[in-house]
C-alpha atoms as a PDB file:
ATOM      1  CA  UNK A   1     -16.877 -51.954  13.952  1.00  0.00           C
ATOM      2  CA  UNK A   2     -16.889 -47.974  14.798  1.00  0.00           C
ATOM      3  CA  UNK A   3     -16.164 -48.982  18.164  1.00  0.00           C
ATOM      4  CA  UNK A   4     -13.285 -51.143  17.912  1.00  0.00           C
ATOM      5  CA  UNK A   5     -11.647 -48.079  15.495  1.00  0.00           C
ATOM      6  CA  UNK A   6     -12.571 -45.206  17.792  1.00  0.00           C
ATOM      7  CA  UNK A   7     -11.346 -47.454  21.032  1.00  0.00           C
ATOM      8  CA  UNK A   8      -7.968 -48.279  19.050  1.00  0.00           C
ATOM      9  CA  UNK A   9      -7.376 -44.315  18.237  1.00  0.00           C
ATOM     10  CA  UNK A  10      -8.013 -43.888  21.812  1.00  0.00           C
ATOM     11  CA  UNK A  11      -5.324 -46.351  22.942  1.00  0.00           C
ATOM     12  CA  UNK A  12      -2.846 -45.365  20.057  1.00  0.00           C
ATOM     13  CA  UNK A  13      -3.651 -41.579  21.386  1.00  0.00           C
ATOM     14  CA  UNK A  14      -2.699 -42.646  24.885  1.00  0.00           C
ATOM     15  CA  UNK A  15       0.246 -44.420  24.549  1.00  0.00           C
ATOM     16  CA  UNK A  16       1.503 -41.809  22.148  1.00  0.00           C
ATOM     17  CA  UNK A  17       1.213 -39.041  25.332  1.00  0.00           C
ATOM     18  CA  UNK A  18       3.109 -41.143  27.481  1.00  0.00           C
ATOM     19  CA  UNK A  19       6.285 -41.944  24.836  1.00  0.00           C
ATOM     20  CA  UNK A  20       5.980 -38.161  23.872  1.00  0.00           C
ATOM     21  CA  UNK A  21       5.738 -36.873  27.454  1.00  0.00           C
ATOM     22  CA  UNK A  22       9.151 -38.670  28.076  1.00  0.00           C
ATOM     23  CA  UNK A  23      10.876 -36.344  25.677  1.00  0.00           C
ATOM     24  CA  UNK A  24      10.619 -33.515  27.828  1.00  0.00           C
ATOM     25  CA  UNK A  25      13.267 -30.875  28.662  1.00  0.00           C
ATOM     26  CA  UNK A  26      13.840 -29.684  32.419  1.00  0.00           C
ATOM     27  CA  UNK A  27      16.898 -28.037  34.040  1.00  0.00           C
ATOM     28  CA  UNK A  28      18.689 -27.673  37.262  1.00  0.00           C
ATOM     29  CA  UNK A  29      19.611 -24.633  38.837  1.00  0.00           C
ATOM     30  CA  UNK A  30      23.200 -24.006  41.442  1.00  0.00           C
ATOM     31  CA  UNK A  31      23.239 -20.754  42.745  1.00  0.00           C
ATOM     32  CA  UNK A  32      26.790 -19.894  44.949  1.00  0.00           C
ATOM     33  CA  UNK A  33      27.834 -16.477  46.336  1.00  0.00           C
ATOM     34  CA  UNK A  34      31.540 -15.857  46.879  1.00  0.00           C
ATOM     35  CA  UNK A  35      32.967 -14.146  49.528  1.00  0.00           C
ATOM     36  CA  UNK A  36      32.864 -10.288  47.424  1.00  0.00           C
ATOM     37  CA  UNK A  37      29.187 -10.702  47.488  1.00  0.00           C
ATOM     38  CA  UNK A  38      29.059 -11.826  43.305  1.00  0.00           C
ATOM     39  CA  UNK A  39      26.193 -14.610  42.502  1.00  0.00           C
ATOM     40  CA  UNK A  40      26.739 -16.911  40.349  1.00  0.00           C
ATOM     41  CA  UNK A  41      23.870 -18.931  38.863  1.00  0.00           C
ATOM     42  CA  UNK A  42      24.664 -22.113  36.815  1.00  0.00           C
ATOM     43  CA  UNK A  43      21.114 -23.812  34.981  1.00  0.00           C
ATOM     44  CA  UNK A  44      21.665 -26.435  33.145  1.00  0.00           C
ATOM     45  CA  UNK A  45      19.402 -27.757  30.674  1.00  0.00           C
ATOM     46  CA  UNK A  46      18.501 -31.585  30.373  1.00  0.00           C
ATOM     47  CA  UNK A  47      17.067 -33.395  27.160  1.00  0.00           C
ATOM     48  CA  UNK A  48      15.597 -36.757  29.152  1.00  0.00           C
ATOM     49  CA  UNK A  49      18.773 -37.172  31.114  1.00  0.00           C
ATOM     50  CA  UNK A  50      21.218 -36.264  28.919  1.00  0.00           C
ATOM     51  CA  UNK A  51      22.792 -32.396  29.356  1.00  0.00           C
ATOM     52  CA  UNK A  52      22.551 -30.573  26.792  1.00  0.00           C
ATOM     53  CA  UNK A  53      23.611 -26.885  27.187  1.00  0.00           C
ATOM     54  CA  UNK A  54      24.158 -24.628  30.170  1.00  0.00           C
ATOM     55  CA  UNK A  55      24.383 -21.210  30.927  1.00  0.00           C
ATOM     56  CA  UNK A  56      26.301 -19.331  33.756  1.00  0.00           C
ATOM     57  CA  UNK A  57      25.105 -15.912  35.029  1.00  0.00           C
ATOM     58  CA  UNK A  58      27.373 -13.517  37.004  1.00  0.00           C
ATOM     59  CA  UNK A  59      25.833 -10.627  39.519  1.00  0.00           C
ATOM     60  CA  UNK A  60      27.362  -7.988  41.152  1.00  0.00           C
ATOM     61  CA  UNK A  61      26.705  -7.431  45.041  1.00  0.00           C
ATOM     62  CA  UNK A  62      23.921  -4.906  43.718  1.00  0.00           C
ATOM     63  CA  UNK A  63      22.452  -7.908  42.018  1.00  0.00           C
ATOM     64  CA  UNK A  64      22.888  -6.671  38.176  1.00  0.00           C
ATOM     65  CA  UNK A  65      23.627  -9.025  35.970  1.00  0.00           C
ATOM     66  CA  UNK A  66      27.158  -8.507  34.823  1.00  0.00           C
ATOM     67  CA  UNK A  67      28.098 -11.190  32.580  1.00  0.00           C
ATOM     68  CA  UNK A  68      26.102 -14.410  30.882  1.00  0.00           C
ATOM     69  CA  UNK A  69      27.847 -17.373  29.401  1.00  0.00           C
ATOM     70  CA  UNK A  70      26.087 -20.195  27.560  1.00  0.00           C
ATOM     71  CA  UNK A  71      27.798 -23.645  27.035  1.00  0.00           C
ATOM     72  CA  UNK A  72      26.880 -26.616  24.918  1.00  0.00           C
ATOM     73  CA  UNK A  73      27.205 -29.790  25.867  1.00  0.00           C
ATOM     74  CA  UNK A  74      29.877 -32.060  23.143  1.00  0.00           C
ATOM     75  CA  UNK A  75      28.452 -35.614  23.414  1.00  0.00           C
ATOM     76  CA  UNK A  76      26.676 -35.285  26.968  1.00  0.00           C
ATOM     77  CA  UNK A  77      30.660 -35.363  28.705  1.00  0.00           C
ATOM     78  CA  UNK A  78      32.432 -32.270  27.841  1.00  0.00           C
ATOM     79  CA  UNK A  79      31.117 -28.163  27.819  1.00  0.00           C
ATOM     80  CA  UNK A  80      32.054 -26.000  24.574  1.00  0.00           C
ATOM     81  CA  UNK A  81      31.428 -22.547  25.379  1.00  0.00           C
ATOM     82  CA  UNK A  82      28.443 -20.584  22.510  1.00  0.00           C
ATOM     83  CA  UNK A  83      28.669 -16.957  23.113  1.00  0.00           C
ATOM     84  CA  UNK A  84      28.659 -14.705  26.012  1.00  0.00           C
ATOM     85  CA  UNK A  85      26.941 -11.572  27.114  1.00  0.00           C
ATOM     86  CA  UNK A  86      28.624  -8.719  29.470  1.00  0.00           C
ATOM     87  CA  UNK A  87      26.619  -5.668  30.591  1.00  0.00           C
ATOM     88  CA  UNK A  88      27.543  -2.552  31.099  1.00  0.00           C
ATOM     89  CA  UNK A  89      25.530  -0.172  33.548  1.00  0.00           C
ATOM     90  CA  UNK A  90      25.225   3.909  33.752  1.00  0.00           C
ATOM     91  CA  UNK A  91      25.796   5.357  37.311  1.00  0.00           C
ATOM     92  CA  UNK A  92      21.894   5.300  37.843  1.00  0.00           C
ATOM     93  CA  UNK A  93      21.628   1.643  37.172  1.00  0.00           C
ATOM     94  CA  UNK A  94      20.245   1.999  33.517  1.00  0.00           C
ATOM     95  CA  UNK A  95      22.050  -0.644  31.148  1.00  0.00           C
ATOM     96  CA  UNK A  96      24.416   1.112  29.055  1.00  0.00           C
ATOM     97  CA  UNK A  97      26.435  -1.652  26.640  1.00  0.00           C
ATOM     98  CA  UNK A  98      25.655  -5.356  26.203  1.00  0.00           C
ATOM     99  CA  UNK A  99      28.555  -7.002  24.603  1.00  0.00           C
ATOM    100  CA  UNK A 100      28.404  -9.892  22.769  1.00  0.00           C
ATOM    101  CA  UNK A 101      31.075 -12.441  22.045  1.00  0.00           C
ATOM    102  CA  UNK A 102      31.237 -15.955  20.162  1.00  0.00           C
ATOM    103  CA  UNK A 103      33.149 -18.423  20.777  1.00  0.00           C
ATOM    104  CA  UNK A 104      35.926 -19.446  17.881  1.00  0.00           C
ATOM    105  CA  UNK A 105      35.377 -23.102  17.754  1.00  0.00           C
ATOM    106  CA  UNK A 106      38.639 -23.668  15.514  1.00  0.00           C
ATOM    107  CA  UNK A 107      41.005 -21.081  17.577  1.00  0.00           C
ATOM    108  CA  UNK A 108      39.574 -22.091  20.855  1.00  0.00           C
ATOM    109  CA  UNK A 109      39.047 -18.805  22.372  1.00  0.00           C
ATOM    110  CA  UNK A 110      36.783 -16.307  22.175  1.00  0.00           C
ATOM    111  CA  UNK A 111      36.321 -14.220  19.317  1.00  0.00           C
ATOM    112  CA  UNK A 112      38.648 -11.075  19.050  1.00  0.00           C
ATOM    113  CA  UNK A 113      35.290  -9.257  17.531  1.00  0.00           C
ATOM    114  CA  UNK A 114      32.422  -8.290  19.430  1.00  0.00           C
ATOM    115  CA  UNK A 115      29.416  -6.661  19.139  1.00  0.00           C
ATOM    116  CA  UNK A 116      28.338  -4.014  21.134  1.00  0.00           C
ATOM    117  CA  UNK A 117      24.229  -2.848  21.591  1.00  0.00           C
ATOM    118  CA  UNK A 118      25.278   0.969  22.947  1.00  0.00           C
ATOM    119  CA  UNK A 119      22.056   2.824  24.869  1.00  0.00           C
ATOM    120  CA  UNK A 120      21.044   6.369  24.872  1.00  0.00           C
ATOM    121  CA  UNK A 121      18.239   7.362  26.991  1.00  0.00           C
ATOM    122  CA  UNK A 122      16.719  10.783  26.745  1.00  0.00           C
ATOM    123  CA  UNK A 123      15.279  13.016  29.901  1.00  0.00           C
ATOM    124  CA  UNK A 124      12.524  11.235  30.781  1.00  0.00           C
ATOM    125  CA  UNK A 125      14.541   8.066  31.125  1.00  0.00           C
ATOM    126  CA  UNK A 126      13.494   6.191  28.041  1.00  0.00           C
ATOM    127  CA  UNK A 127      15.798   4.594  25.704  1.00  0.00           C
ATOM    128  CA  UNK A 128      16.105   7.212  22.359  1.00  0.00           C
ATOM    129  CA  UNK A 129      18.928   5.338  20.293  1.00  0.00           C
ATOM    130  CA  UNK A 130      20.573   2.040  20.277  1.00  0.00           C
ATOM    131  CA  UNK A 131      23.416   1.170  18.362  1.00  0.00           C
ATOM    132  CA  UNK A 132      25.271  -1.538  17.603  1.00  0.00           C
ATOM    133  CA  UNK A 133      28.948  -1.515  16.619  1.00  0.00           C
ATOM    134  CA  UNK A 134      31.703  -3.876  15.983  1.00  0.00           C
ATOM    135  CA  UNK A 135      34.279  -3.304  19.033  1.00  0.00           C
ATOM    136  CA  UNK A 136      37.071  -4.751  16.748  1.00  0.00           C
ATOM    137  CA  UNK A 137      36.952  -1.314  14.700  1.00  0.00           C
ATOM    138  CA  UNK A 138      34.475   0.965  16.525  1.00  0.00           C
ATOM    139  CA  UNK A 139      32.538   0.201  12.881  1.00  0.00           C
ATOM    140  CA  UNK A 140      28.433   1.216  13.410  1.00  0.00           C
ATOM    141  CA  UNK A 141      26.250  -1.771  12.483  1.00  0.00           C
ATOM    142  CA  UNK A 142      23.103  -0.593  13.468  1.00  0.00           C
ATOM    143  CA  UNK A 143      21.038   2.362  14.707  1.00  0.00           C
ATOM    144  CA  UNK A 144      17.588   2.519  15.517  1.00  0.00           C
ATOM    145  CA  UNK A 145      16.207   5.319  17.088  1.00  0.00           C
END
């Protein structure tokens, strides 16, 4: 009797990996470089076969990441842009700003607000304050130091 319930949980426990395993998540990446030397890396993420969100990054010819865009996917046929990131860099390639926008699902545009994370490094090269403000009235939302 034991063995016919410990062989069932091991069947039950081996068909359950192999319906689970199915639900995994995997992506594809397209990388394209235009003729001003920008990349542009698309990965797109897949639930089974079925897209589900994707997100777009843009480097300058120095290869810093200048801007990243995510996208969900509306019923598997159609991208709705989330929010979007666009870096800013100091003249010795420290970040500087990262800007944040959302996307305004009922105006469909992007937000006129942002928010901005603001760095200020100290002598030895290490970050010493970062701020965040709203760039629709230079309002402070955030320090830490």
């Amino acid at each position: 009797m034991k063995a016919k319930v410990l062989t069932s949980i091991i069947i039950f426990l081996f068909l359950s990996v192999g319906v689970f395993s199915q639900n995994k998540r995997h992506s594809d990446v397209k990388i394209s470089k235009d003729e001003s030397g920008y990349t542009t890396k698309e990965s797109t993420q897949y639930q089974r076969t079925k897209a589900v969100s994707k997100v777009i990054y843009l480097y300058d010819p120095s290869e810093k990441l200048i801007e990243r865009t995510t996208y969900l996917s509306e019923y598997g046929t159609k991208w709705i842009p989330a929010q979007k990131y666009r870096y800013e860099y100091t003249s010795d390639g420290k970040i500087a700003n990262i800007i944040q926008t959302k996307w305004n699902q009922e105006q469909k545009m992007w937000a006129r607000k942002s928010q901005c994370i603001a760095h200020s490094y100290g002598n030895k090269g290490t970050v010493i304050r970062q701020i965040t403000i709203d760039t629709n009235n230079d309002k402070l939302l955030t320090m830490k130091e």
